[in-house]
Protein backbone atom coordinates (compact mmCIF):
# COMPACT_ATOMS: atom_id res chain seq x y z
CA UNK A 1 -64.31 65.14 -6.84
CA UNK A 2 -65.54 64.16 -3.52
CA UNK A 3 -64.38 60.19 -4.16
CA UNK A 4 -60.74 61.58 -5.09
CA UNK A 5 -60.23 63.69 -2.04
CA UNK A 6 -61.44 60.90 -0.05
CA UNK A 7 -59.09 58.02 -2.06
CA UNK A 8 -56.23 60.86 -1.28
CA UNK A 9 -56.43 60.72 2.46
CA UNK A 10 -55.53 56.81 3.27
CA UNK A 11 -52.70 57.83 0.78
CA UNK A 12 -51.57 60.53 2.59
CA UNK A 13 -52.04 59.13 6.36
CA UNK A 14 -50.35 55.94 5.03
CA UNK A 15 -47.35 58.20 3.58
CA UNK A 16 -46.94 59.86 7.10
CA UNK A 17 -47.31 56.26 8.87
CA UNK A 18 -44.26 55.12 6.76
CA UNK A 19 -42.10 57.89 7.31
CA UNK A 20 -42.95 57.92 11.31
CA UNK A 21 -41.67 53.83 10.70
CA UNK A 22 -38.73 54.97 9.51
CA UNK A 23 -37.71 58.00 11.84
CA UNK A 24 -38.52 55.76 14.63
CA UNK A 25 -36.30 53.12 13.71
CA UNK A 26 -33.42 55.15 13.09
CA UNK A 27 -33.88 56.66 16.38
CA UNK A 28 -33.59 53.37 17.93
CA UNK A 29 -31.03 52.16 15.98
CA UNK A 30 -28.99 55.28 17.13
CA UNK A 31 -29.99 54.58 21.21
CA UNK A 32 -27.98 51.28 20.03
CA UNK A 33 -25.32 52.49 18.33
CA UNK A 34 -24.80 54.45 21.80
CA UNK A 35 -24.94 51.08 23.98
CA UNK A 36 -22.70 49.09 22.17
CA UNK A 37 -20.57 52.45 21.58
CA UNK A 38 -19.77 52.91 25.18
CA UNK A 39 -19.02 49.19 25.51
CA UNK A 40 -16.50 49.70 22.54
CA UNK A 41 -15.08 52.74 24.23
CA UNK A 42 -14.58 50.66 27.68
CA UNK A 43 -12.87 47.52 25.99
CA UNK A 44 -10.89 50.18 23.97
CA UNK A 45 -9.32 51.34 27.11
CA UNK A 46 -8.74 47.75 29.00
CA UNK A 47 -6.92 47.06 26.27
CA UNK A 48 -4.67 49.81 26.16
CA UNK A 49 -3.86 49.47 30.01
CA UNK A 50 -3.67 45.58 29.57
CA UNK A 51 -2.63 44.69 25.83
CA UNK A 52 -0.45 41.64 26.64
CA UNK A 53 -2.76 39.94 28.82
CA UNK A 54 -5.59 40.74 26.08
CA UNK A 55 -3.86 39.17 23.43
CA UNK A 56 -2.88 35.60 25.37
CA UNK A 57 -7.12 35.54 26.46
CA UNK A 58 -7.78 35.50 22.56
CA UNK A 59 -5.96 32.63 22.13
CA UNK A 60 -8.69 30.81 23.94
CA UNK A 61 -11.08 31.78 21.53
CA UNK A 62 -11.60 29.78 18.41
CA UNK A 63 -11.17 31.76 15.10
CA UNK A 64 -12.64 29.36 12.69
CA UNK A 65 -16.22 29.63 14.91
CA UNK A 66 -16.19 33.39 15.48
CA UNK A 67 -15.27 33.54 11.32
CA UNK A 68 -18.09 30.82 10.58
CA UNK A 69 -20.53 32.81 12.44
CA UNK A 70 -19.30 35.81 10.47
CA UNK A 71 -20.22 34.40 7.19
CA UNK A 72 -23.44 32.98 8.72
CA UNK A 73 -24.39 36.62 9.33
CA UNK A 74 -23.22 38.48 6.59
CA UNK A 75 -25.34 35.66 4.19
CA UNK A 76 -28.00 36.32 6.57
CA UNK A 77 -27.56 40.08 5.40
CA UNK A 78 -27.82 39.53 2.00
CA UNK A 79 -31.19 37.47 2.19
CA UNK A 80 -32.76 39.58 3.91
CA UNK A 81 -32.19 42.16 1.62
CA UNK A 82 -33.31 40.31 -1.10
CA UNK A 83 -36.31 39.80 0.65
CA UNK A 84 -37.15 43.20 0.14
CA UNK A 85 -36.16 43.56 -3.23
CA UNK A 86 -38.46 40.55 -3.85
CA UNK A 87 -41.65 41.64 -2.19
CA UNK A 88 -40.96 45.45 -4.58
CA UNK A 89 -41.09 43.21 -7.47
CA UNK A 90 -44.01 40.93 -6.01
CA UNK A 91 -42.52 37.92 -4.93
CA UNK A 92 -44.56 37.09 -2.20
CA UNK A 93 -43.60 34.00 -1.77
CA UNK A 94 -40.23 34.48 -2.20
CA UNK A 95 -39.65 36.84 -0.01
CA UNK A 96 -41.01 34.97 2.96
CA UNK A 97 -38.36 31.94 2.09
CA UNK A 98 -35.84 34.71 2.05
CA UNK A 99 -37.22 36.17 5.26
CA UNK A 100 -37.52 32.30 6.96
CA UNK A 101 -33.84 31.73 5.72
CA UNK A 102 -32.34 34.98 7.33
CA UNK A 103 -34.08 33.57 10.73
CA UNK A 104 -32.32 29.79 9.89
CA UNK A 105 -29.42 31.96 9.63
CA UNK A 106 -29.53 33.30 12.87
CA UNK A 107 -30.34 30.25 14.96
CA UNK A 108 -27.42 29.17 13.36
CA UNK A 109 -25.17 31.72 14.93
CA UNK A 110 -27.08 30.89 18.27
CA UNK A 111 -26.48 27.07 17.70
CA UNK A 112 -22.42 27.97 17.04
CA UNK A 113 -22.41 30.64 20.42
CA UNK A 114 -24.11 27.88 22.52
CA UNK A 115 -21.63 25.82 21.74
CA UNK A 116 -18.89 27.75 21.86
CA UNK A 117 -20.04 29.13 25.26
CA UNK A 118 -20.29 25.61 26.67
CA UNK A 119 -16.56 24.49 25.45
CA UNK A 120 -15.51 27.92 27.39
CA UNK A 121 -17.90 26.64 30.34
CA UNK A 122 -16.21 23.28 30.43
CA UNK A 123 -13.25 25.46 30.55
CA UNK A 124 -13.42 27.25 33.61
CA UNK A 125 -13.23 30.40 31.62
CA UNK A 126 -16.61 31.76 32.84
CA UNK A 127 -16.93 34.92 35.13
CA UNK A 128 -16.48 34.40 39.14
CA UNK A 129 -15.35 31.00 38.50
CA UNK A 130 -11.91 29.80 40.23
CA UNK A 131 -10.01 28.99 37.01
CA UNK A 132 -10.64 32.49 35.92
CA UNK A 133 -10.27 34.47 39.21
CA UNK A 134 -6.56 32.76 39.09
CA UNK A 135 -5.57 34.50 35.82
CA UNK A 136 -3.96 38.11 35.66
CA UNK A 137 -6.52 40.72 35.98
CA UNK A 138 -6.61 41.81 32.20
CA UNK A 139 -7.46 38.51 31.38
CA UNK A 140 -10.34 38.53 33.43
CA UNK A 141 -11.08 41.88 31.86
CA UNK A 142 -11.04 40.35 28.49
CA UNK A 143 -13.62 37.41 29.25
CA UNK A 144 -15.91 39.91 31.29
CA UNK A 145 -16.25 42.01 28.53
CA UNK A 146 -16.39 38.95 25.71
CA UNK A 147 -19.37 37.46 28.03
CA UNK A 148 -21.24 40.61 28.17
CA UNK A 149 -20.27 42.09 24.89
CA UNK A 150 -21.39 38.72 22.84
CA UNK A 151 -24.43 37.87 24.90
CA UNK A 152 -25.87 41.21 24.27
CA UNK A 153 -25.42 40.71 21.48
CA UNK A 154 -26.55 37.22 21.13
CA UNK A 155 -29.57 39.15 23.31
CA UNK A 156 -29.82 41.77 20.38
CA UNK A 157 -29.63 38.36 17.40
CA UNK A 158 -32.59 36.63 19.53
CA UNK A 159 -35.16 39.77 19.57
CA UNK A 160 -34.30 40.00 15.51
CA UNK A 161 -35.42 36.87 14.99
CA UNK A 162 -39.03 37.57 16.79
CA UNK A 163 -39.05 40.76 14.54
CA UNK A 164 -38.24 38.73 11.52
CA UNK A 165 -40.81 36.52 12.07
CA UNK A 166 -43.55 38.89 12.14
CA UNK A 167 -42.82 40.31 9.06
CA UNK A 168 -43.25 36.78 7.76
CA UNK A 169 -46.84 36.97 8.96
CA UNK A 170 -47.21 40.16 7.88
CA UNK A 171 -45.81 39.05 4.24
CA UNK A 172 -48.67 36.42 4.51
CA UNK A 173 -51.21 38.38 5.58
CA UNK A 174 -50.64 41.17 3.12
CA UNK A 175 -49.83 43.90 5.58
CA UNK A 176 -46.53 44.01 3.87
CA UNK A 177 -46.86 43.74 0.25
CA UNK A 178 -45.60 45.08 -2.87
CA UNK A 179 -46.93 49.27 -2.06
CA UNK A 180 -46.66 48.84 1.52
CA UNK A 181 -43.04 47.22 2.64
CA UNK A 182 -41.52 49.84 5.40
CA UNK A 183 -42.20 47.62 8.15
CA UNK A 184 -40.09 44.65 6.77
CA UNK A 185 -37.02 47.51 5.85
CA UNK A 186 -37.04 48.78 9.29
CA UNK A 187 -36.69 44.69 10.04
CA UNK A 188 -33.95 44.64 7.74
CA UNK A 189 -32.18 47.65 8.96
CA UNK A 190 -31.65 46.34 12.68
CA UNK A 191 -30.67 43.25 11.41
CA UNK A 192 -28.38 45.07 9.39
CA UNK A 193 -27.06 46.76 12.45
CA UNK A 194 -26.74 43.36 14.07
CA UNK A 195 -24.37 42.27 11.70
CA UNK A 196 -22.14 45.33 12.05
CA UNK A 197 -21.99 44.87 15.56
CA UNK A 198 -20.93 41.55 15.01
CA UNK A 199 -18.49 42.91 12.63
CA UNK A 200 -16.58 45.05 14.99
CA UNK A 201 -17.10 42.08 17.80
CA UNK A 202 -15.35 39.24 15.38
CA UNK A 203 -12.05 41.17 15.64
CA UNK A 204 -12.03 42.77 18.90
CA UNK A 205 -12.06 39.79 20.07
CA UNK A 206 -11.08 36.85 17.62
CA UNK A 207 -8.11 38.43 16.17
CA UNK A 208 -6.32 39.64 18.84
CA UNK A 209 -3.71 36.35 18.74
């Protein structure tokens, strides 16, 4: 009797652990949903009070790279779910490559944003610079909030990655395994929410023209 009480306990504390896991990440993921809100509420209202200059700054932007990187990160989605569904059915191994592939996936995206950053660089079109500072002032709206709104987000793609890849350690060490995988779904929810910032990014600011 005395053995099954004290098998119950771990079972119980580990229970609690899991649901604290997952109460804390949604918590966070609502502080960011609040960030990237407000951001979406002040580009909401540039627009309205500058909707002609908006749409000629798009036409700067290159569609086929901000879709690319949209597919990159919606595939990056799907494997990491998959991940998860393979470590439930004990695919260890598996699930790492799935994990490994979503971060491939997102240095991807970086790759693609570094170099679409530099063309825009080589440009002029980069805040306080004098090509910019010449334009009307909603254009110079528009790139302030593209720079700001992307690299956080860029900001927000780079710490996924480091959280990514320590639930591939934690796949290899058996922290996370087939009875135990919160941790790597509380990974895969803020990458989720990643990808649906980058959702509502793609055309705020890639559609526009």
């Amino acid at each position: 009797m005395n053995a099954q009480v004290q098998a119950a306990v771990p079972v119980h504390e580990h229970h609690r652990d899991d649901v604290g896991t997952k109460i804390g990440m949604w918590l966070f993921l609502f502080t960011e949903l609040i960030l990237f809100g407000g951001l979406f509420i002040v580009y909401a209202v540039y627009r309205f009070k500058h909707p002609a200059e908006f749409q000629l700054a798009a036409k700067e932007l290159d569609t086929f790279v901000g879709t690319a990187n949209t597919i990159i990160l919606l595939t990056s989605s799907l494997t990491v779910a998959m991940s998860i569904t393979s470590i439930q059915e004990g695919r260890k191994r598996l699930s790492m490559l799935l994990v490994a592939l979503t971060i491939l996936l997102a240095l991807a995206f970086l790759v693609n944003k570094y170099f679409e950053w530099s063309h825009k660089f080589s440009l002029g079109l980069y805040p306080q610079s004098p090509e910019l500072l010449n334009k009307p002032q909603g254009e110079i709206l528009y790139f302030g909030l593209y720079y700001v709104m992307t690299g956080l987000h860029a900001l927000h793609v780079i710490i996924g990655m480091i959280v990514l890849a320590f639930m591939v350690v934690f796949i290899a060490r058996g922290t996370i395994n087939q009875r135990s995988f919160v941790k790597l779904e509380a990974g895969g929810l803020y990458w989720h929410l990643v990808d649906i910032i980058w959702i509502f990014l793609f055309p705020l600011f890639y559609l526009l023209h």
